[in-house]
Protein backbone atom coordinates (compact mmCIF):
# COMPACT_ATOMS: atom_id res chain seq x y z
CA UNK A 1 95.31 96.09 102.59
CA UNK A 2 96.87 97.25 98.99
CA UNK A 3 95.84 95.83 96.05
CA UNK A 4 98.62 94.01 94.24
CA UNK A 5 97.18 92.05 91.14
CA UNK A 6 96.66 93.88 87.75
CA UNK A 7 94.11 95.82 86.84
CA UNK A 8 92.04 94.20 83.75
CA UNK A 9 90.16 96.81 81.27
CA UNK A 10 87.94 95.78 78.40
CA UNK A 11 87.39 98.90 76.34
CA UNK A 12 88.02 99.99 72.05
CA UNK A 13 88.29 102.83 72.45
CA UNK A 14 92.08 104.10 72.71
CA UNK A 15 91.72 107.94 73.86
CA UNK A 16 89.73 106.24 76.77
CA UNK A 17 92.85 104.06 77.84
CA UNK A 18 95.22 107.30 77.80
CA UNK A 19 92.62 109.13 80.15
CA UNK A 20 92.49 106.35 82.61
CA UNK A 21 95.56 105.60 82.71
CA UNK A 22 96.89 109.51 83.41
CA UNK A 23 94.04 109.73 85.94
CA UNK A 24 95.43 106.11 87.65
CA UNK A 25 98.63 107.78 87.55
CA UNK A 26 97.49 110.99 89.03
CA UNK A 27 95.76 108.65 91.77
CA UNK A 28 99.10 107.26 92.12
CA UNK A 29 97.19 103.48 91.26
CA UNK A 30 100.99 101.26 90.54
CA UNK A 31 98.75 98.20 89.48
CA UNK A 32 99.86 96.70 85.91
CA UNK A 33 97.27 97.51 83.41
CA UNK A 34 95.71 94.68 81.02
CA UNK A 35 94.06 96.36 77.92
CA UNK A 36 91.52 94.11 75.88
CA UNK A 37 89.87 95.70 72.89
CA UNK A 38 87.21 93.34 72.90
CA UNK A 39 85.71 90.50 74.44
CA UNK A 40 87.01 87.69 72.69
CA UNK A 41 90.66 88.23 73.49
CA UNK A 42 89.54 88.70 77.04
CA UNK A 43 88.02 85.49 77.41
């Protein structure tokens, strides 16, 4: 079964977002991406 909802990432550190999201891409992962910086804004 594929995974539809959005994929939620709680992380500061911006040159980690790029490499996720080119390896995601490489994986061919579609899934919306929802960056939080920290926790409060996650919560």
């Amino acid at each position: 079964m594929a995974k539809t909802g959005p994929i939620v990432l709680l992380e500061d550190d911006a040159d980690d977002h790029g490499v996720l999201a080119d390896i995601l891409n490489e994986l061919n992962i579609q899934n919306k991406l929802v960056w939080f910086t920290n926790d409060t804004d996650a919560f």
